[in-house]
Protein backbone atom coordinates (compact mmCIF):
# COMPACT_ATOMS: atom_id res chain seq x y z
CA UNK A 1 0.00 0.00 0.00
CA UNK A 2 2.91 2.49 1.00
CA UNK A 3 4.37 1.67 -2.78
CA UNK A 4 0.81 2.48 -4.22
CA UNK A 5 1.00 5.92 -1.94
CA UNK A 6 4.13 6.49 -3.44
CA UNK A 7 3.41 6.19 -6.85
CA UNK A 8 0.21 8.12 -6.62
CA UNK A 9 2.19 11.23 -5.42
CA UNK A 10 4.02 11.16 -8.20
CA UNK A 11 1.73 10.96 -11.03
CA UNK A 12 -0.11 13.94 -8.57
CA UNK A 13 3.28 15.53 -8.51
CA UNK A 14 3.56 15.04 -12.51
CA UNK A 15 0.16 17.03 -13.44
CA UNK A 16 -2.66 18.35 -11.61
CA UNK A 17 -5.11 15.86 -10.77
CA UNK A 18 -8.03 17.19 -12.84
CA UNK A 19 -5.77 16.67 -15.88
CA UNK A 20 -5.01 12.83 -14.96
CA UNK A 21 -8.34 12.35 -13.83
CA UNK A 22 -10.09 13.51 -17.38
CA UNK A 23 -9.11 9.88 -18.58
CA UNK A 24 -11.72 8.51 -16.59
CA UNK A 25 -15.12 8.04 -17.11
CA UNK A 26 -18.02 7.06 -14.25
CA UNK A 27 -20.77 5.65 -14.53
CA UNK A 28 -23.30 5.09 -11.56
CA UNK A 29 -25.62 2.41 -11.53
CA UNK A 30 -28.95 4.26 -10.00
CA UNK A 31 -32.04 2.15 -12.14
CA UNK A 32 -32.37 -0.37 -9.77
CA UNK A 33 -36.49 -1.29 -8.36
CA UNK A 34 -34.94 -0.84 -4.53
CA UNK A 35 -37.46 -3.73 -3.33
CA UNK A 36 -35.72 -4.03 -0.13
CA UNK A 37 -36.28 -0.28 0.78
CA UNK A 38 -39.61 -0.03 0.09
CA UNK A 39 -42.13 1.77 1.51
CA UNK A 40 -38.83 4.17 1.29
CA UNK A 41 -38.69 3.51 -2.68
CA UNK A 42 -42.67 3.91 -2.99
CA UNK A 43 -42.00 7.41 -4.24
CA UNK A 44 -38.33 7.51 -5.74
CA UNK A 45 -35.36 5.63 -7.09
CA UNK A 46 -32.75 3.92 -4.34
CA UNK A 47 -30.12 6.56 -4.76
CA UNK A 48 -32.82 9.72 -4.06
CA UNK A 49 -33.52 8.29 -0.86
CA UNK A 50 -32.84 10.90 1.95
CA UNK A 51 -29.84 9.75 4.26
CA UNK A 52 -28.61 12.00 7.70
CA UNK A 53 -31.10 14.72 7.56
CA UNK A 54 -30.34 16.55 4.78
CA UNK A 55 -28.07 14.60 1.97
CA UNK A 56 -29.31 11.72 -0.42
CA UNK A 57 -27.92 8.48 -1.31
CA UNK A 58 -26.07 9.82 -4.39
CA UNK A 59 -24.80 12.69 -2.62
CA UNK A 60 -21.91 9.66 -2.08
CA UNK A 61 -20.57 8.77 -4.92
CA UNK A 62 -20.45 11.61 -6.54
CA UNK A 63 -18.89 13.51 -3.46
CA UNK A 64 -16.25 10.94 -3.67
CA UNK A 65 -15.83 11.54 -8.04
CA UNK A 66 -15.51 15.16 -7.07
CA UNK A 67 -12.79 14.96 -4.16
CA UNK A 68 -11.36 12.50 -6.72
CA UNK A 69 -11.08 15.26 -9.12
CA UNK A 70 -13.31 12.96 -11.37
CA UNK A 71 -16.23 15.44 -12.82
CA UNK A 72 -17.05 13.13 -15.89
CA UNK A 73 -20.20 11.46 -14.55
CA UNK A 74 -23.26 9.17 -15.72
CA UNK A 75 -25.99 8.17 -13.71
CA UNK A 76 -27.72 5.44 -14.82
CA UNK A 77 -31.56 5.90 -13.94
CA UNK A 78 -34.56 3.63 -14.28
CA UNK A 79 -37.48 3.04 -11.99
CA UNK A 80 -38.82 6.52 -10.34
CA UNK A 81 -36.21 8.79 -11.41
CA UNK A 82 -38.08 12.15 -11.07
CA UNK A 83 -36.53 13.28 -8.14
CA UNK A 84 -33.38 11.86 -8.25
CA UNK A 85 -33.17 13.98 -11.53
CA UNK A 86 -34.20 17.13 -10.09
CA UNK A 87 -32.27 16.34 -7.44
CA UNK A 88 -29.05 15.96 -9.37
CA UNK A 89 -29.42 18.73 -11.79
CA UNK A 90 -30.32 21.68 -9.34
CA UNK A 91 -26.76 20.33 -6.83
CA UNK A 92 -24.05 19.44 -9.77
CA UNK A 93 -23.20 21.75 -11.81
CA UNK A 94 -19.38 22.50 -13.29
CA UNK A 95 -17.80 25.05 -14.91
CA UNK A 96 -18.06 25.70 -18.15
CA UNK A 97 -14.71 25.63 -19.53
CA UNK A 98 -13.54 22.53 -17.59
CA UNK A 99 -15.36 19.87 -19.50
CA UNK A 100 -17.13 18.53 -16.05
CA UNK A 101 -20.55 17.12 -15.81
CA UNK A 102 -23.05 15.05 -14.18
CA UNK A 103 -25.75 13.58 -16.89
CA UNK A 104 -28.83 10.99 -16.64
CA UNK A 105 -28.62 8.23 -18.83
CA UNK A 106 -32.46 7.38 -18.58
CA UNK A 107 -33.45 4.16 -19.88
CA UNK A 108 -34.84 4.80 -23.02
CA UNK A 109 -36.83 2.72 -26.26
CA UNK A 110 -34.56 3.11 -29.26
CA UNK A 111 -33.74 1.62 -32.18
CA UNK A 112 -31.55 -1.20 -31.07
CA UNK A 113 -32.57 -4.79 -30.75
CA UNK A 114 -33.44 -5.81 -26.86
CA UNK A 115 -33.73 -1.95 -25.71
CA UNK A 116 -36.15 -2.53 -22.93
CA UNK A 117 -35.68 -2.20 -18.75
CA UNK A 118 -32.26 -2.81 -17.83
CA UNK A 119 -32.17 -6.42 -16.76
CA UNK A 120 -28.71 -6.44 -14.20
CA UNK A 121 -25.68 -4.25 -13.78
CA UNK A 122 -23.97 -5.31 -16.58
CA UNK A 123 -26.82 -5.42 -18.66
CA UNK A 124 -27.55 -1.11 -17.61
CA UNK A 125 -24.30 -0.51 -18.99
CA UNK A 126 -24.47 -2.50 -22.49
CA UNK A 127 -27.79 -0.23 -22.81
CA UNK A 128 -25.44 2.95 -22.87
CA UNK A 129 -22.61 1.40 -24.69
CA UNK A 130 -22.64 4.13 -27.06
CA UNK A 131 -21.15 6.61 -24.66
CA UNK A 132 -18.30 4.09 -23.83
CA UNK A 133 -17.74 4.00 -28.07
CA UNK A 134 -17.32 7.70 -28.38
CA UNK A 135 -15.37 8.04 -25.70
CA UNK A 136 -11.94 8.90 -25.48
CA UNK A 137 -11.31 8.05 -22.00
CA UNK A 138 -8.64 5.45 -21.04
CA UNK A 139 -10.94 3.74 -18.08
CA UNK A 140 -14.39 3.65 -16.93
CA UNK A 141 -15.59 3.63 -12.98
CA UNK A 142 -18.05 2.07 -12.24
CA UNK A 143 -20.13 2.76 -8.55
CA UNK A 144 -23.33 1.77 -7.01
CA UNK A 145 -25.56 4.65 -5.85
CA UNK A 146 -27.07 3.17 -2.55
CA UNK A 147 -23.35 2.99 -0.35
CA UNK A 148 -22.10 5.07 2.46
CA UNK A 149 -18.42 5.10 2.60
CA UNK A 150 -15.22 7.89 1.98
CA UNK A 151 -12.83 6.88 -1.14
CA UNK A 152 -10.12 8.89 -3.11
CA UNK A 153 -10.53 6.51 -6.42
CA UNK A 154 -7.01 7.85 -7.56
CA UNK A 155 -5.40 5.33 -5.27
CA UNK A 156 -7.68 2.55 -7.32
CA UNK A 157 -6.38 3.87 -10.66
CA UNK A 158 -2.92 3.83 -9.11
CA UNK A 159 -3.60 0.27 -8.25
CA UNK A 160 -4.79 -0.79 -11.61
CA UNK A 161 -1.83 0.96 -13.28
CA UNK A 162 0.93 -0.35 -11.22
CA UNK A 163 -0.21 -4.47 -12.11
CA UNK A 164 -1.28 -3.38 -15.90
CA UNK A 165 -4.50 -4.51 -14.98
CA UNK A 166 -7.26 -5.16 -17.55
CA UNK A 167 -10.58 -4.73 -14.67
CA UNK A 168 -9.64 -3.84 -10.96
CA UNK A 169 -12.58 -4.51 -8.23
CA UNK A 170 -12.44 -2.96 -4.76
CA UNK A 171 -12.72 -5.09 -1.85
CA UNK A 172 -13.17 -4.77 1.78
CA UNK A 173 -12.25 -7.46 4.62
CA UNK A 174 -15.15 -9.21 5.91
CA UNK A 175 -16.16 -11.55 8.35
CA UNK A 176 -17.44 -15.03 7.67
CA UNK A 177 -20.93 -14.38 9.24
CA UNK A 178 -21.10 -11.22 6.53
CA UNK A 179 -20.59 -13.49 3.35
CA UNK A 180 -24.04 -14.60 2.55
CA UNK A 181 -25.24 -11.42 1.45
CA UNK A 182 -21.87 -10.29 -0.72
CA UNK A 183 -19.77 -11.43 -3.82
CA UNK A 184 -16.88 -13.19 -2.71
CA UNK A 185 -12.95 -12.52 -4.02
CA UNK A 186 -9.83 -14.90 -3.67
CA UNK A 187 -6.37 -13.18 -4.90
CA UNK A 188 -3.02 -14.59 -5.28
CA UNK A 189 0.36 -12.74 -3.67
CA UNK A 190 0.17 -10.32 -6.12
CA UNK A 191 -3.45 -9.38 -5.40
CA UNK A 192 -4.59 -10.44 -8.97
CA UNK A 193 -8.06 -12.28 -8.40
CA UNK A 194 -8.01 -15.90 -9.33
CA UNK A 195 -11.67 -16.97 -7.36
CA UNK A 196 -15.17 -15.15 -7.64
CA UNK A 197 -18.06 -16.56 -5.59
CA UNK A 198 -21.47 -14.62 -5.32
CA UNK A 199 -22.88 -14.83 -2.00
CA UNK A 200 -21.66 -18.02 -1.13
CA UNK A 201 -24.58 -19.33 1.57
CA UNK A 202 -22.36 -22.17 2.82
CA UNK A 203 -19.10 -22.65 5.19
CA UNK A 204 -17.88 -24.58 2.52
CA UNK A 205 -18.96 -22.42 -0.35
CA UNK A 206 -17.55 -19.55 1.53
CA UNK A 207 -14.05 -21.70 1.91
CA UNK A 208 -13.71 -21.94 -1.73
CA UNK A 209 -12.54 -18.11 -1.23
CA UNK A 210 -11.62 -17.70 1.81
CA UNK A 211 -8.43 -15.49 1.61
CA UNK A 212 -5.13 -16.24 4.62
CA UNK A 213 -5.35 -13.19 7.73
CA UNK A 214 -2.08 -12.89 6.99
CA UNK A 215 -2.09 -12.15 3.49
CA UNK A 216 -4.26 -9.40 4.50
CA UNK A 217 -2.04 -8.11 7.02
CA UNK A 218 0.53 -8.61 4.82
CA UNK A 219 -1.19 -5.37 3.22
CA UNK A 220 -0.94 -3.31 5.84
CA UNK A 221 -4.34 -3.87 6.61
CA UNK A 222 -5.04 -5.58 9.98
CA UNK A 223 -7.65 -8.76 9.27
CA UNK A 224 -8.72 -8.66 12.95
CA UNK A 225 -10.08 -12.30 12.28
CA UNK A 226 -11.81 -11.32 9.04
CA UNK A 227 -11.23 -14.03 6.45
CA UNK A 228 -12.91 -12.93 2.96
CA UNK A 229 -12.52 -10.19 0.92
CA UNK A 230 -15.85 -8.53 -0.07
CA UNK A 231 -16.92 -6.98 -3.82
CA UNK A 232 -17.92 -3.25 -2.49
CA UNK A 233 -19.38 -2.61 -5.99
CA UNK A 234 -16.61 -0.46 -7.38
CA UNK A 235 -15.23 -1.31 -10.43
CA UNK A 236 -12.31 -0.17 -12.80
CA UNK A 237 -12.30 -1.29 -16.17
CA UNK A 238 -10.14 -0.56 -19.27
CA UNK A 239 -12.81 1.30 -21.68
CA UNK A 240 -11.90 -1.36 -24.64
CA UNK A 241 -11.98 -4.29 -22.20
CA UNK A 242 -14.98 -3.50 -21.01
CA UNK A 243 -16.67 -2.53 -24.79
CA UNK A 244 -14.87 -6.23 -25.38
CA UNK A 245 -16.67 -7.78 -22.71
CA UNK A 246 -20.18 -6.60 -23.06
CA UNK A 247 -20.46 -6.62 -26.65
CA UNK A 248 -18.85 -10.60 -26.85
CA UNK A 249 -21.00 -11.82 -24.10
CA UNK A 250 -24.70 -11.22 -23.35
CA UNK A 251 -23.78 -11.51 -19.02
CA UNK A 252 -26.84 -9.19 -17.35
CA UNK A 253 -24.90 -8.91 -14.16
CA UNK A 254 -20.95 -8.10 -13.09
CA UNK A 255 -21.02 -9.98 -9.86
CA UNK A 256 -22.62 -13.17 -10.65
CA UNK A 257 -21.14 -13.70 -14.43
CA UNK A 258 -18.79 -11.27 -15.58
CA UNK A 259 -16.33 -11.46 -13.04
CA UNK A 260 -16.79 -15.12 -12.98
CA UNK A 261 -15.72 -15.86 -16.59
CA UNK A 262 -13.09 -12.44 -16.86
CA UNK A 263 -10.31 -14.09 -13.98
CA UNK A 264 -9.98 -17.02 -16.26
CA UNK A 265 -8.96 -14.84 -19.44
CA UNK A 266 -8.12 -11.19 -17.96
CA UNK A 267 -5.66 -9.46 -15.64
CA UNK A 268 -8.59 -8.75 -12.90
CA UNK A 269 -7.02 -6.97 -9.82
CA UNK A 270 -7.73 -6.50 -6.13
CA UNK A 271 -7.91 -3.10 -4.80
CA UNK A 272 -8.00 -3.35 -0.81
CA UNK A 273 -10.19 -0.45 1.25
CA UNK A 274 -10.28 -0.78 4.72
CA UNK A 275 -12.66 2.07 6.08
CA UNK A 276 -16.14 2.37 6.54
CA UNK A 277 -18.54 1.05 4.12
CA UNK A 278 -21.88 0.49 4.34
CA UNK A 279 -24.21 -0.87 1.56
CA UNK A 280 -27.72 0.71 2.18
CA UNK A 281 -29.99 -2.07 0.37
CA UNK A 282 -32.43 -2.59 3.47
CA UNK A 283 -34.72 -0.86 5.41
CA UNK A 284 -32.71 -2.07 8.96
CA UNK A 285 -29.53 -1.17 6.85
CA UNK A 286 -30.59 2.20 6.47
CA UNK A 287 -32.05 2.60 10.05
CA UNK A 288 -29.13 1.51 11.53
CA UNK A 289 -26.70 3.60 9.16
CA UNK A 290 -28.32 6.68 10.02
CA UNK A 291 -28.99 6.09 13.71
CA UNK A 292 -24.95 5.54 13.83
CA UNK A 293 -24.18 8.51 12.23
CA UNK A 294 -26.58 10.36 15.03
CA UNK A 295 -24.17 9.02 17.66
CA UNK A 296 -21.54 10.86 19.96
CA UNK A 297 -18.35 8.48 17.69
CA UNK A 298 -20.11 8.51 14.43
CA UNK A 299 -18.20 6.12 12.27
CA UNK A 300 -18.46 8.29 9.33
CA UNK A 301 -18.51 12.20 8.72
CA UNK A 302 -19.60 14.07 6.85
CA UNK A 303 -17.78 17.39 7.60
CA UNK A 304 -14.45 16.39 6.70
CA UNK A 305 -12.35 19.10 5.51
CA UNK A 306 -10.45 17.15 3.18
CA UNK A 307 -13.31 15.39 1.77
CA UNK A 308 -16.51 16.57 2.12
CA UNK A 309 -19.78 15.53 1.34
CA UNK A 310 -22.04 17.49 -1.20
CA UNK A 311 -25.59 18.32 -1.24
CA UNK A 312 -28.11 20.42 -2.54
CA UNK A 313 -28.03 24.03 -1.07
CA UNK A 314 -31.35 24.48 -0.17
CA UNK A 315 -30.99 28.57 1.44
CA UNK A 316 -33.07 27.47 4.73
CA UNK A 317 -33.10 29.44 7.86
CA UNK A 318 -31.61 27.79 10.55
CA UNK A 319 -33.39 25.57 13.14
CA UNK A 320 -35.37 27.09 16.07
CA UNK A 321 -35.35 24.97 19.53
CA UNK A 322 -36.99 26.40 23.02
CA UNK A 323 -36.30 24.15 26.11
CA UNK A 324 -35.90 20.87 24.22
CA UNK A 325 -33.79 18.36 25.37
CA UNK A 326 -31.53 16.79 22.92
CA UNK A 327 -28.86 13.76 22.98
CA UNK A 328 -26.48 12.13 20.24
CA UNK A 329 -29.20 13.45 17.14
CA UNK A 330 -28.89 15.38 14.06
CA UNK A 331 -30.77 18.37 13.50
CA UNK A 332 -31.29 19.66 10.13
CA UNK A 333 -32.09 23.22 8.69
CA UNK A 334 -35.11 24.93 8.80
CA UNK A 335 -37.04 22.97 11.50
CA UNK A 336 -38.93 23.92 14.39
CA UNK A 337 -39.17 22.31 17.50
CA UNK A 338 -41.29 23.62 20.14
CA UNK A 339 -40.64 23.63 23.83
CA UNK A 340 -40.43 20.55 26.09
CA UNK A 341 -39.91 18.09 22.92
CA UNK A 342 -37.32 15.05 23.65
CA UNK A 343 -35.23 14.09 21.20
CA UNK A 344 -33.03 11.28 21.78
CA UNK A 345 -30.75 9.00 19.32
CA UNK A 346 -32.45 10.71 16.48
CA UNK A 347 -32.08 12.06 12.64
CA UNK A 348 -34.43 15.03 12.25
CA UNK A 349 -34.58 16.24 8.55
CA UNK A 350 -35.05 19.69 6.98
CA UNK A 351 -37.77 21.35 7.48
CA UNK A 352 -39.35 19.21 10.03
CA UNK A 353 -42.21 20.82 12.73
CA UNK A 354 -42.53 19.21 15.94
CA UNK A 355 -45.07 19.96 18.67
CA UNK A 356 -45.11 21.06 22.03
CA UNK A 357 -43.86 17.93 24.22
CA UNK A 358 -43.46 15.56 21.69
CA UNK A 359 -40.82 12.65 22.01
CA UNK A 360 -38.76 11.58 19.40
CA UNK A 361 -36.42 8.10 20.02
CA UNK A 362 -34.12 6.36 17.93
CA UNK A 363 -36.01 7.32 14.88
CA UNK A 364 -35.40 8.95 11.44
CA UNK A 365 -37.42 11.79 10.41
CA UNK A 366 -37.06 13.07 6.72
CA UNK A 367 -38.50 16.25 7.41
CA UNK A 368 -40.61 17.70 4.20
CA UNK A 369 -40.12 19.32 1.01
CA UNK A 370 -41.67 22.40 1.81
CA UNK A 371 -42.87 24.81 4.03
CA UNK A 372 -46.61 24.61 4.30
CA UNK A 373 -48.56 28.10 4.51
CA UNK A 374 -49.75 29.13 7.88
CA UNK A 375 -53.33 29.50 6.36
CA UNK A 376 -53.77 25.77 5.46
CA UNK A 377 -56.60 24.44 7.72
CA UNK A 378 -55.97 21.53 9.43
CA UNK A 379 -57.96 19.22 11.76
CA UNK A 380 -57.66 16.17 13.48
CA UNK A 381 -58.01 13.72 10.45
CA UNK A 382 -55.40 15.58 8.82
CA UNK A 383 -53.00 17.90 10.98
CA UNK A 384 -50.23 19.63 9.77
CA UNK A 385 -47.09 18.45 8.37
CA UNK A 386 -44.79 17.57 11.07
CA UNK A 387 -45.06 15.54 13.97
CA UNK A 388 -47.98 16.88 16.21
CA UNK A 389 -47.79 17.86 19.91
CA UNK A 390 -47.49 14.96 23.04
CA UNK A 391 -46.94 12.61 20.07
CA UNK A 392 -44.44 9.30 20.58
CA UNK A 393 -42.33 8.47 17.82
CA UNK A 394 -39.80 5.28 19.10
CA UNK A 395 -37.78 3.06 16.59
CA UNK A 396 -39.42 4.14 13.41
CA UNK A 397 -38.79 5.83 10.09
CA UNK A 398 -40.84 8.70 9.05
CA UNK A 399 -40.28 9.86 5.38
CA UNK A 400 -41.25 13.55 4.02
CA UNK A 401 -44.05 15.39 3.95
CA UNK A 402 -45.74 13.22 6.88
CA UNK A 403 -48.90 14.73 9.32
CA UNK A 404 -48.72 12.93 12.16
CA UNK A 405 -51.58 14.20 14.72
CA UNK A 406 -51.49 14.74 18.73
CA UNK A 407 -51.20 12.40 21.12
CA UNK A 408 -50.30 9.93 18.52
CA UNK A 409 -48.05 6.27 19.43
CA UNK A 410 -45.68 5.62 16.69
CA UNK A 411 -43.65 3.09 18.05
CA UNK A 412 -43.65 -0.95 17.50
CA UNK A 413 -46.03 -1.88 20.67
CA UNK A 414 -46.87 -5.25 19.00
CA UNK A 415 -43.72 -6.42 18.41
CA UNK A 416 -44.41 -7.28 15.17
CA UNK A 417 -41.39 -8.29 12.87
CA UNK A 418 -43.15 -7.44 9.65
CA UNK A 419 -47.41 -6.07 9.03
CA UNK A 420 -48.86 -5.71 5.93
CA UNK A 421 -48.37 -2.42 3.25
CA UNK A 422 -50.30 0.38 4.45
CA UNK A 423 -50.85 3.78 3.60
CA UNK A 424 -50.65 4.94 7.12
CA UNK A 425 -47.69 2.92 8.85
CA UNK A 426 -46.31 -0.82 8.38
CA UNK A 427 -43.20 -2.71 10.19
CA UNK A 428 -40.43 -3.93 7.96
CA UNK A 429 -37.59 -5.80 9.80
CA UNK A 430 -38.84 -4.41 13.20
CA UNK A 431 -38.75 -1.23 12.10
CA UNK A 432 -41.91 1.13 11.97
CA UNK A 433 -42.06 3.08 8.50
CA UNK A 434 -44.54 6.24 7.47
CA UNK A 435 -44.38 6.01 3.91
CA UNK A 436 -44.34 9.73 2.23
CA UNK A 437 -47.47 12.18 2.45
CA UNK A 438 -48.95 9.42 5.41
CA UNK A 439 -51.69 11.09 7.25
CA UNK A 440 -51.82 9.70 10.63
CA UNK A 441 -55.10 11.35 12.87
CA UNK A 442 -54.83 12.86 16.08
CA UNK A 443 -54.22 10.07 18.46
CA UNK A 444 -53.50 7.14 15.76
CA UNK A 445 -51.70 4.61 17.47
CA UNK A 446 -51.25 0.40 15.50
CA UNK A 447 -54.18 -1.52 16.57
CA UNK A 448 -54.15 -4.74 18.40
């Protein structure tokens, strides 16, 4: 790793690294249905999902493409892609005379045989293989839009370069309990993959690429007992081995087939990452990610100086609080919180209005998209926007633009594990969700 280091600093050394970095292309893969996040994909694709209060899903990987100094971007969009488009094209924009951008790549009817719903990873990129065969770019990037994790991808390129690799795929340590769930990577001394399982569900399908601890340590990474190394969904391809690949083959998906076949006939790599990563695919994934990030040792922020993370600027006021009593939470802009409210473990989004000794525990709140006027009428079938006064919200998710009434009990009394889809609240992994624009009446509570 210290010999990658090296060798980065001097190709940063050599030129400035917007000029090396114009030989890359990204794409991010954003078309995906999100089933597993539903009710909080009801409304919107995975990657516009709101995450910490105020940023969205694909805030990340294009944060990272910018500290990068990567500002050639496609996102890949699909399946409710209104507001992830808005989204993106009111926060991104470049200078002019730089050559940066951030573009949709909708999918799109054309002329082409098989131009229909992309059907797998690989299969969303052979849709927009046009863009790869006008490019000029040396490589292509390729991220997933629903991850939480910090990476300078010049270190990957450095990587890449330094073995004359043909595809490089970062990898995290993992521990055996973690596997079932993730594509699997074995690597030789030199790091050059020669195993890909995808989610292996067995100990003995899981020792089929099980990598030494102290290989990995040999890295300067310390295994701390972790055994396999983990596909994070970041890939770096050579833009004519990848045009080779996906115009010789048919594979839908990276993980499960492309890999697969490409270590028995290319030079596929292993890039090692060791910091925090989180892939966001479930709704208890994304409770627990944000409920982290709420705590006093956060394992990932977003203020760092070096690297920051970029949203929207939205131009709200800031947040008003009288005598409320707040521990390890978030507290977005524009909010107000009236007086003897408790909120404890907590993510309170933008905009958010909460009444007069309300409690608010270990929950997410989105917040709302808008101020509503003063002279809406409201009443107890449908109070205002915001959570409503003496009202208990414990362990639950509420997305935007939610009226929650007075004395209402949002919180899992019934223990259930999972209820059935409802307009007004449902459980999902143990986790009480408000879909978007819920209406919950003045003293709603789950029924027996």
């Amino acid at each position: 790793m210290a010999d990658i280091g090296k060798e980065l600093s001097i190709r940063k050394d050599a030129t400035s690294g917007s000029a090396v970095m114009q030989n890359v292309l990204t794409l991010v893969l954003g078309g995906g249905r999100g089933t597993r996040l539903y009710p909080l994909t009801k409304f919107r694709s995975k990657p516009a999902v709101p995450l910490a209060g105020k940023y969205r899903l694909i805030d990340i990987p294009l944060s990272n493409c910018i500290n990068s100094g990567m500002n050639q971007i496609h996102v890949l969009t699909q399946f409710l892609s209104v507001s992830l488009h808005r989204h993106i094209s009111r926060t991104y924009k470049f200078d002019s005379f730089d050559g940066g951008f951030v573009e949709i790549l909708a999918a799109q009817q054309t002329y082409e045989p098989g131009s229909n719903w992309y059907e797998g990873t690989a299969d969303a990129v052979r849709k927009n293989i046009r863009y790869l065969q006008e490019s000029t770019h040396d490589h292509v990037l390729i991220l997933s839009g629903d991850q939480l994790y910090r990476m300078d991808y010049r270190e990957m390129i450095a990587t890449h370069e330094k073995h004359n690799a043909d595809v490089t795929i970062a990898a995290i340590p993992v521990d055996r309990k973690e596997v079932h769930a993730l594509g699997i990577m074995r690597a030789d001394d030199t790091g050059r993959v020669n195993g890909f399982l995808e989610k292996p569900q067995t100990n003995e399908e899981a020792d089929l690429v099980r990598t030494d601890p102290e290989w990995i340590n040999a890295q300067g990474i310390e295994s701390r007992g972790r055994d396999c190394m983990a596909n994070m969904g970041i890939y770096l391809f050579n833009r004519e081995t990848l045009i080779d690949v996906l115009t010789k083959t048919d594979y839908q998906d990276f993980g499960r087939e492309v890999f697969p076949a490409a270590i028995r006939s290319r030079r596929v790599q292993m890039h090692i990452f060791d910091g925090y990563w989180e892939d966001i695919g479930t709704v208890r994934s994304f409770y627990e990610a944000n409920l982290a990030l709420a705590g006093a040792n956060p394992p990932f922020q977003f203020a760092a100086a070096e690297a920051p993370i970029y949203t929207r600027a939205r131009f709200l006021p800031p947040s008003r609080l009288d005598g409320v009593t707040v521990k390890n939470s978030l507290i977005s802009d524009g909010c107000v919180i009236e007086p003897d409210v408790t909120i404890e473990n907590s993510v309170i989004g933008v905009r958010c209005r909460i009444g007069r000794g309300a409690q608010i525990r270990n929950s997410v709140i989105c917040g709302a998209d808008y101020f509503e006027p003063a002279t809406n009428a409201h009443s107890a079938e449908r109070p205002a926007i915001g959570i409503g006064k003496g009202t208990l919200v414990e362990g639950a998710i509420v997305d935007k633009n939610c009226r929650i009434g007075a004395s209402c009990r949002v919180a899992n009394d019934l223990k259930a594990v999972e209820t059935p889809d409802s307009n007004e609240a449902l459980v999902i992994e143990g986790v009480v969700c408000v879909p978007k624009d819920a209406v919950l009446p003045d003293k709603w509570r789950f029924e027996q």
